[in-house]
C-alpha atoms as a PDB file:
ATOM      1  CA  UNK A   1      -5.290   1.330  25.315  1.00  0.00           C
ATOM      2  CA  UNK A   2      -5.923   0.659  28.953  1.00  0.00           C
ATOM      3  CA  UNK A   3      -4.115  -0.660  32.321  1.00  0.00           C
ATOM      4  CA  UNK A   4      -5.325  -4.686  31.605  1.00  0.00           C
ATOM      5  CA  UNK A   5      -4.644  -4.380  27.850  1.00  0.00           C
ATOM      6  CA  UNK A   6      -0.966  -2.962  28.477  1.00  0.00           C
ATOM      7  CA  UNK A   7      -0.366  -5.504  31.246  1.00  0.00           C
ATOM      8  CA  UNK A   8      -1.377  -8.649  28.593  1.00  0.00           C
ATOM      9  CA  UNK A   9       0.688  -7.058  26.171  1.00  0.00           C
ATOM     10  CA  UNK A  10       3.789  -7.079  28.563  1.00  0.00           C
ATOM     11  CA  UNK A  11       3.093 -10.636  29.807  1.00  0.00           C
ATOM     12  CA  UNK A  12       3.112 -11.933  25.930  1.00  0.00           C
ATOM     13  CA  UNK A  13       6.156  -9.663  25.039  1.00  0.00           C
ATOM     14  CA  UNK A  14       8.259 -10.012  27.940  1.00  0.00           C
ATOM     15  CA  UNK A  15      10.351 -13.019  29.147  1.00  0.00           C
ATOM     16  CA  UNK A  16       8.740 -13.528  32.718  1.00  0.00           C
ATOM     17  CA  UNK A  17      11.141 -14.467  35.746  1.00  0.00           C
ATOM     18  CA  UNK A  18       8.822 -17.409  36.228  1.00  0.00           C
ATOM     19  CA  UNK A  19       6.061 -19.132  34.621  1.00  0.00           C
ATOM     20  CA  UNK A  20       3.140 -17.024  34.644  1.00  0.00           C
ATOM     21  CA  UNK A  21      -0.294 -19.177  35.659  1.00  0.00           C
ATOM     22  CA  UNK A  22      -2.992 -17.464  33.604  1.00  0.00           C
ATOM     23  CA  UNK A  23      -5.225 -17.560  37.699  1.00  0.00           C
ATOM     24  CA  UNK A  24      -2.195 -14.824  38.658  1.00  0.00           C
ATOM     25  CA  UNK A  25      -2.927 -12.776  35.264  1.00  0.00           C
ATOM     26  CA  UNK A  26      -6.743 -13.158  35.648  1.00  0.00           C
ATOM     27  CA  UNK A  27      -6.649 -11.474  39.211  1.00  0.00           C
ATOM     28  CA  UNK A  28      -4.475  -8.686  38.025  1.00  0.00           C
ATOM     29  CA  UNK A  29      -6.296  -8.021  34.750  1.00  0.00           C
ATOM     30  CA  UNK A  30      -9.461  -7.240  36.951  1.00  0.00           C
ATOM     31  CA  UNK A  31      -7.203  -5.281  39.514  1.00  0.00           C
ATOM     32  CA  UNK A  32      -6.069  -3.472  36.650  1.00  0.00           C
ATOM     33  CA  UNK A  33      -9.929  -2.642  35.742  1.00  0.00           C
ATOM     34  CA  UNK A  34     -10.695  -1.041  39.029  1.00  0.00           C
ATOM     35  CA  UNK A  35      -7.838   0.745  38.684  1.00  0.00           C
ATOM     36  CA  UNK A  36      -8.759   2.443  34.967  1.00  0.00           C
ATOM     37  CA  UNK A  37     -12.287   2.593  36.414  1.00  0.00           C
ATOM     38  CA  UNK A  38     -11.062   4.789  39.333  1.00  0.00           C
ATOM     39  CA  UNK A  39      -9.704   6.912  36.995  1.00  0.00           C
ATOM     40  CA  UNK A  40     -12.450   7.453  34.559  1.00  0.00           C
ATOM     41  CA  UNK A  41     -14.406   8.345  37.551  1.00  0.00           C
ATOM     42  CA  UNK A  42     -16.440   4.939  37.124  1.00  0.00           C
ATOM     43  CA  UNK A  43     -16.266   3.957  40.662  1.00  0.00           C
ATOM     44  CA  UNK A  44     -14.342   5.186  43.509  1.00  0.00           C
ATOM     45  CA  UNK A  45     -13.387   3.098  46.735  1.00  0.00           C
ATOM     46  CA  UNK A  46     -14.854   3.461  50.479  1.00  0.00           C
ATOM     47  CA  UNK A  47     -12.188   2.149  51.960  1.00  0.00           C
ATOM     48  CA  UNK A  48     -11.724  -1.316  50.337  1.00  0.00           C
ATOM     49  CA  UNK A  49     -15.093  -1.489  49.387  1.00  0.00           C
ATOM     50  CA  UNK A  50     -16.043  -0.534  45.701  1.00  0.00           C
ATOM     51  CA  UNK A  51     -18.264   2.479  44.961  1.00  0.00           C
ATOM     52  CA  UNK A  52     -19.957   2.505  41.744  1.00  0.00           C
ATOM     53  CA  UNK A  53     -19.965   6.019  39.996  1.00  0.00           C
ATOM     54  CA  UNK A  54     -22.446   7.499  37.146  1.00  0.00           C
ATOM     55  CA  UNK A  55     -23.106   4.842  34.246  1.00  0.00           C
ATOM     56  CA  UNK A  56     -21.083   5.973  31.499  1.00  0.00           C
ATOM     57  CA  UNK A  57     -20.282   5.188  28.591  1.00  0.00           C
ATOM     58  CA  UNK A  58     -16.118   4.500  28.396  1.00  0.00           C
ATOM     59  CA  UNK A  59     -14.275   4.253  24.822  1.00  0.00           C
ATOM     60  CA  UNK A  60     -13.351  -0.016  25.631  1.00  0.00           C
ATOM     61  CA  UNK A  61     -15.995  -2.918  25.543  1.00  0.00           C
ATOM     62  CA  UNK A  62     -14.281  -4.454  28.102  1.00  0.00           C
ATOM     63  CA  UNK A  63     -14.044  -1.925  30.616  1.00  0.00           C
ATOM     64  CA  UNK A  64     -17.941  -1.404  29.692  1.00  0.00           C
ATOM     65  CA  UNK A  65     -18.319  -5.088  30.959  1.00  0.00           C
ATOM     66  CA  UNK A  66     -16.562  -4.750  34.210  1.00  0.00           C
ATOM     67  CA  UNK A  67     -18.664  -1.244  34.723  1.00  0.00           C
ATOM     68  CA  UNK A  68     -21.957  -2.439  34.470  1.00  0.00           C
ATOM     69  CA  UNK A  69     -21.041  -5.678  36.241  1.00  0.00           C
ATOM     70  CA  UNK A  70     -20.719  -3.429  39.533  1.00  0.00           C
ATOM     71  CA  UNK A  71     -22.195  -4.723  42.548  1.00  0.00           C
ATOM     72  CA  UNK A  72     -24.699  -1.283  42.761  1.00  0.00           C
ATOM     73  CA  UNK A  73     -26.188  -2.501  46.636  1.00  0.00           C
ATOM     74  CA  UNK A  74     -24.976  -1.801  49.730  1.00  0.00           C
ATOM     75  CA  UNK A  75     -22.919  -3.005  51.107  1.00  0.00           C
ATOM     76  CA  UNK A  76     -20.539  -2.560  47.970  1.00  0.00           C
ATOM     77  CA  UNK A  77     -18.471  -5.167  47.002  1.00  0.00           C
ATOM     78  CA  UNK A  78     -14.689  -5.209  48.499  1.00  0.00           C
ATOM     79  CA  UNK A  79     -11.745  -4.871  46.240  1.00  0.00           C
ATOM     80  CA  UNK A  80     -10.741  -8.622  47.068  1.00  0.00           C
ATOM     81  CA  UNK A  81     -14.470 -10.078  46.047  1.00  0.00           C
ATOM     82  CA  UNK A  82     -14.246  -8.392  42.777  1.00  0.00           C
ATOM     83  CA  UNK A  83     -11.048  -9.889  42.363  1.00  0.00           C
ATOM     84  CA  UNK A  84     -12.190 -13.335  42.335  1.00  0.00           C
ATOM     85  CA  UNK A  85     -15.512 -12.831  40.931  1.00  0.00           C
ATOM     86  CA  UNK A  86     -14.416 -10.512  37.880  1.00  0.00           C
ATOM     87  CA  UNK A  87     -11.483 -12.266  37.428  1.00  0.00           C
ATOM     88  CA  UNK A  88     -12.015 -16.117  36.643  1.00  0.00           C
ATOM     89  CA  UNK A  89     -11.175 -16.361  33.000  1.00  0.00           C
ATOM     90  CA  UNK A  90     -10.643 -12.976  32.689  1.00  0.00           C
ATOM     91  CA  UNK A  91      -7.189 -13.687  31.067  1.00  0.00           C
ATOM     92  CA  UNK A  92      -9.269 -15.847  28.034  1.00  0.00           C
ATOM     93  CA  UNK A  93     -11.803 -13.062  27.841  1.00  0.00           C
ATOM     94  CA  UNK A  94      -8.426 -10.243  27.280  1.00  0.00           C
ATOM     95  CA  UNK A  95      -7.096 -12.926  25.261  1.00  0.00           C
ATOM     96  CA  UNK A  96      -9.617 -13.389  22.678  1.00  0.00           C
ATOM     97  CA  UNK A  97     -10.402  -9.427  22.207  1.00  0.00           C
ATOM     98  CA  UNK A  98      -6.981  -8.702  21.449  1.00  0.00           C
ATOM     99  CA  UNK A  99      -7.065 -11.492  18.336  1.00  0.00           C
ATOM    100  CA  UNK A 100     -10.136  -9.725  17.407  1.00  0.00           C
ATOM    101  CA  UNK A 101      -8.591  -6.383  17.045  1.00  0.00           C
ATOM    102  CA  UNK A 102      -5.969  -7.715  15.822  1.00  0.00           C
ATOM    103  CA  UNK A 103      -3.474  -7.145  18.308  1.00  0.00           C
ATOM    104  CA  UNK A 104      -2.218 -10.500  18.789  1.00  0.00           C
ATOM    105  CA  UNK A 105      -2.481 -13.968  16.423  1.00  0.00           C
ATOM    106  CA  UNK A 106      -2.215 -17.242  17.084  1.00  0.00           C
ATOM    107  CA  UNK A 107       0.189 -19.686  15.289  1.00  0.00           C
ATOM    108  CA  UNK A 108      -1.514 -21.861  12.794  1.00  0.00           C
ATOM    109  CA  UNK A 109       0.062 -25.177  12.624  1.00  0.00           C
ATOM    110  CA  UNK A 110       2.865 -26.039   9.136  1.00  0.00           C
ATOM    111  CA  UNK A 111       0.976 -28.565   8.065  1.00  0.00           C
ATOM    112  CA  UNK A 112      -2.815 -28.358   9.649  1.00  0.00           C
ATOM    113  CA  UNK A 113      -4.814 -24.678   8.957  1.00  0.00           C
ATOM    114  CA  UNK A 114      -5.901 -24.445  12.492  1.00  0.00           C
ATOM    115  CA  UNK A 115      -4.593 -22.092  15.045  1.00  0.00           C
ATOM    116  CA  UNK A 116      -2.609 -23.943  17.954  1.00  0.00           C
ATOM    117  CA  UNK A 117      -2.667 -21.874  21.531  1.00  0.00           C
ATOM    118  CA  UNK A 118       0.591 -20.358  20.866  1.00  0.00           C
ATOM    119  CA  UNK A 119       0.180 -16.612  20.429  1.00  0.00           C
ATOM    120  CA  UNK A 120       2.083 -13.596  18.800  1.00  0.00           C
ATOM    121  CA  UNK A 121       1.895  -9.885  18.959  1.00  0.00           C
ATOM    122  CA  UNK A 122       1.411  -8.159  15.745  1.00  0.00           C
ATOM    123  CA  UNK A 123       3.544  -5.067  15.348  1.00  0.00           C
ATOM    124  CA  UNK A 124       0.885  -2.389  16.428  1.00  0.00           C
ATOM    125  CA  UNK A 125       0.140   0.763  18.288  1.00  0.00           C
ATOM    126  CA  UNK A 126      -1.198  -0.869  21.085  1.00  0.00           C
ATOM    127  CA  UNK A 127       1.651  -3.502  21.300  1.00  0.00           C
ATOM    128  CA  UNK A 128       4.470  -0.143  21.169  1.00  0.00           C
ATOM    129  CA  UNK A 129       2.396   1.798  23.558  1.00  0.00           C
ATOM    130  CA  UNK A 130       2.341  -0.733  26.172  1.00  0.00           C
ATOM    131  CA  UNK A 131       6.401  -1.162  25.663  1.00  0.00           C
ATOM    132  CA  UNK A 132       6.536   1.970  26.182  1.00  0.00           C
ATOM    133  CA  UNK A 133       4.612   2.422  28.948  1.00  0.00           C
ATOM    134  CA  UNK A 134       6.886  -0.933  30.431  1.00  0.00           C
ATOM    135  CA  UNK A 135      10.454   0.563  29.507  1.00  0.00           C
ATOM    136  CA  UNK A 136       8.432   4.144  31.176  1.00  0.00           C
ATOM    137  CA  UNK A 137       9.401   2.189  34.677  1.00  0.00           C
ATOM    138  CA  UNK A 138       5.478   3.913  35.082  1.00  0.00           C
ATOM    139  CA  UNK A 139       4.729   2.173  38.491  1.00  0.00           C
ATOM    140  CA  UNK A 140       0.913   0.962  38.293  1.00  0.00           C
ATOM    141  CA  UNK A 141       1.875  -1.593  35.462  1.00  0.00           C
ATOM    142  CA  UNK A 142       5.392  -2.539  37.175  1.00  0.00           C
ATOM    143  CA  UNK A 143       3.599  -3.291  40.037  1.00  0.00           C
ATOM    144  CA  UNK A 144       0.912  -5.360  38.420  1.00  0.00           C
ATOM    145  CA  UNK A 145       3.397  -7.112  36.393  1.00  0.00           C
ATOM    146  CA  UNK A 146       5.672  -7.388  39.685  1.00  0.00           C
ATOM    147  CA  UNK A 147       2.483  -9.396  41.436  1.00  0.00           C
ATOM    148  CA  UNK A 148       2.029 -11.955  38.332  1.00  0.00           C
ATOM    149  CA  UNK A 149       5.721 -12.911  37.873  1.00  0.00           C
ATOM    150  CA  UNK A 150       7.088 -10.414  34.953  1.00  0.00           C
ATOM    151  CA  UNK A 151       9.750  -9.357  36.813  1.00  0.00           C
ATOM    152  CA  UNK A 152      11.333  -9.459  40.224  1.00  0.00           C
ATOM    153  CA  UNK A 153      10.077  -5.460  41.473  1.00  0.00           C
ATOM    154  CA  UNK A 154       8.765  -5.953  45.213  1.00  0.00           C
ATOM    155  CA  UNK A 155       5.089  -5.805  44.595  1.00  0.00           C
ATOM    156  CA  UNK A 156       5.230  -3.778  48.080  1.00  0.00           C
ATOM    157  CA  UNK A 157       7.125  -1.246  46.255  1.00  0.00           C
ATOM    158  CA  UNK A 158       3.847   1.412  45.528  1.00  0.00           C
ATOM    159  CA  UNK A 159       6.349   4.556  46.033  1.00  0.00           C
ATOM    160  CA  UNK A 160       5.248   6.203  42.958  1.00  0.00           C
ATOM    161  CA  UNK A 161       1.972   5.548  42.995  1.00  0.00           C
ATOM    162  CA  UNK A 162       0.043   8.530  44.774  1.00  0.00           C
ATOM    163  CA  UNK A 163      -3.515   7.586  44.413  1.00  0.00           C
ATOM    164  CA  UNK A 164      -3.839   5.789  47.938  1.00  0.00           C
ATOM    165  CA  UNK A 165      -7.253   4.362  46.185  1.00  0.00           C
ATOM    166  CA  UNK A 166      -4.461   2.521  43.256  1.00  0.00           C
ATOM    167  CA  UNK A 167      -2.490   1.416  46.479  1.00  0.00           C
ATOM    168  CA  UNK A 168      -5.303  -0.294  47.920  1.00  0.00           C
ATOM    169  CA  UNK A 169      -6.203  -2.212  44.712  1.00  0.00           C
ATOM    170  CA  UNK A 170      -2.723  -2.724  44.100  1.00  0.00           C
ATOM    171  CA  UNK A 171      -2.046  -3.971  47.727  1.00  0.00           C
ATOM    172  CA  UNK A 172      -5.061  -6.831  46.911  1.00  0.00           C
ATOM    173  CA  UNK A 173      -3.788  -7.614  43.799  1.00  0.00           C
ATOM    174  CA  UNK A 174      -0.322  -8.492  45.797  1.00  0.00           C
ATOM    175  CA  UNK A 175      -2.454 -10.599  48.603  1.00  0.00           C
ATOM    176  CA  UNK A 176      -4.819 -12.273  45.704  1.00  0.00           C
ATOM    177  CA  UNK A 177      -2.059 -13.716  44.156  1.00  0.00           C
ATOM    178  CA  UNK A 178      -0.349 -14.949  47.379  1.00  0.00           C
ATOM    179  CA  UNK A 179      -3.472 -16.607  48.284  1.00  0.00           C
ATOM    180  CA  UNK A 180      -3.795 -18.475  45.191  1.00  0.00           C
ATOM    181  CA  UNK A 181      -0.363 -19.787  45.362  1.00  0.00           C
ATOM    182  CA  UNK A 182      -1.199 -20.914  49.040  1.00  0.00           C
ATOM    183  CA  UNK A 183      -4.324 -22.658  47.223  1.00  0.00           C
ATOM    184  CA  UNK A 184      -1.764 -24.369  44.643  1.00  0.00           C
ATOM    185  CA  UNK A 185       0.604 -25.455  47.027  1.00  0.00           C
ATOM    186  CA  UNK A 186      -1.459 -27.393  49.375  1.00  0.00           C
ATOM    187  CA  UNK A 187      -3.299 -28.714  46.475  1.00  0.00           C
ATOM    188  CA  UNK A 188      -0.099 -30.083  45.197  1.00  0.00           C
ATOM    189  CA  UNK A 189       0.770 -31.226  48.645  1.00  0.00           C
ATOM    190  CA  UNK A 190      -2.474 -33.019  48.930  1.00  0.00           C
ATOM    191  CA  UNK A 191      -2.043 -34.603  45.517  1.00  0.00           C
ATOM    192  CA  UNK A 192       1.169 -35.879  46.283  1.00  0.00           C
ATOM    193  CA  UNK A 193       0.134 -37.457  49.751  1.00  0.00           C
ATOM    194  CA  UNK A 194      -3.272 -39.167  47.724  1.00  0.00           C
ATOM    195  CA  UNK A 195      -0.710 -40.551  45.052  1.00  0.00           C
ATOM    196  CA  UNK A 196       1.131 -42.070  48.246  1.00  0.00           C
ATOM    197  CA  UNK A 197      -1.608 -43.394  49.656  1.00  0.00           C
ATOM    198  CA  UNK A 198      -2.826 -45.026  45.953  1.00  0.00           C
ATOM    199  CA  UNK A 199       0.873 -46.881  45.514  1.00  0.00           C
ATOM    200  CA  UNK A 200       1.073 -47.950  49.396  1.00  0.00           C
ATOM    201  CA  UNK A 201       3.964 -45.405  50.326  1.00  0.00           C
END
């Protein structure tokens, strides 16, 4: 299993201490790439800018994607582009490969055969290795899940994370996600002035 699989698994399993918004889960899925990439010797960082490494082959289709997806000119891509770039609908694309390993399922309605967009997790390996790897306390995924809303951890708490290359991905995870609440909330603010403006307020 890898670092974005185990951090889906945890946001369908665990009760979140807010809502999660799939944007949040998106950027942290592809932080959480970089960060598995790093340390199958994929890529390494130059600062905050992403190296690519030797193509090679790695044992997850997904992680094969974001690998050969690369930005291979200089000057590399920064941690923060990729972010964006990989990760718009990146939470779909995690979605729909766990259904087809059979990982998670989606509810079919009682009285119509078609699947609504409620999903379960299926008893599985994957499912009790990434609860594992949650109750752990192992820091990569607490901070990842810290950044999207899974729990209340500072996401500024990287103390046991020793790779200062997983700090700096980590670290623009955190400011990703800040950024697209800043995008939400003026968004709503501008909404809310436009609806004023429609009924004369």
């Amino acid at each position: 299993m890898t670092t974005p699989q185990d951090l889906l698994i945890v946001a369908l399993d665990v009760v979140p201490s807010r809502p999660l918004e799939p944007g949040d889960l998106s950027l942290a899925l592809a932080g959480a790439e970089v960060i598995d990439l790093i340390e199958a010797g994929a890529l390494t960082l130059d600062g905050d800018r992403i190296v690519p490494g030797d193509s090679r082959a790695l044992a997850d289709p997904l992680l094969d994607g974001a690998a050969a997806s690369l930005v291979r000119q200089v000057p590399y891509e920064s941690v923060e582009d990729w972010l964006w770039r990989r990760g718009r609908g990146l939470s779909l694309a995690y979605l729909d490969f766990l259904e087809a390993e059979g990982h998670i399922t989606r509810k079919r309605g009682r009285w119509l055969p078609i699947r609504t967009g409620r999903t379960a997790l299926a008893d599985s390996p994957a499912r009790s290795h990434a609860a594992e790897r949650w109750t752990s306390g192992e820091p990569v995924l607490a901070v990842l899940a810290a950044a999207v809303g899974i729990h209340d951890k500072p996401t500024e708490d990287v103390s046991g994370v020793a790779d200062e290359a997983v700090v700096t991905v980590l670290a623009a995870v955190g400011d990703a996600v800040m950024e697209l609440e800043a995008v939400r909330q003026r968004k709503a603010i501008e909404d809310a002035a436009f609806d004023n403006i429609w009924r004369g307020q």
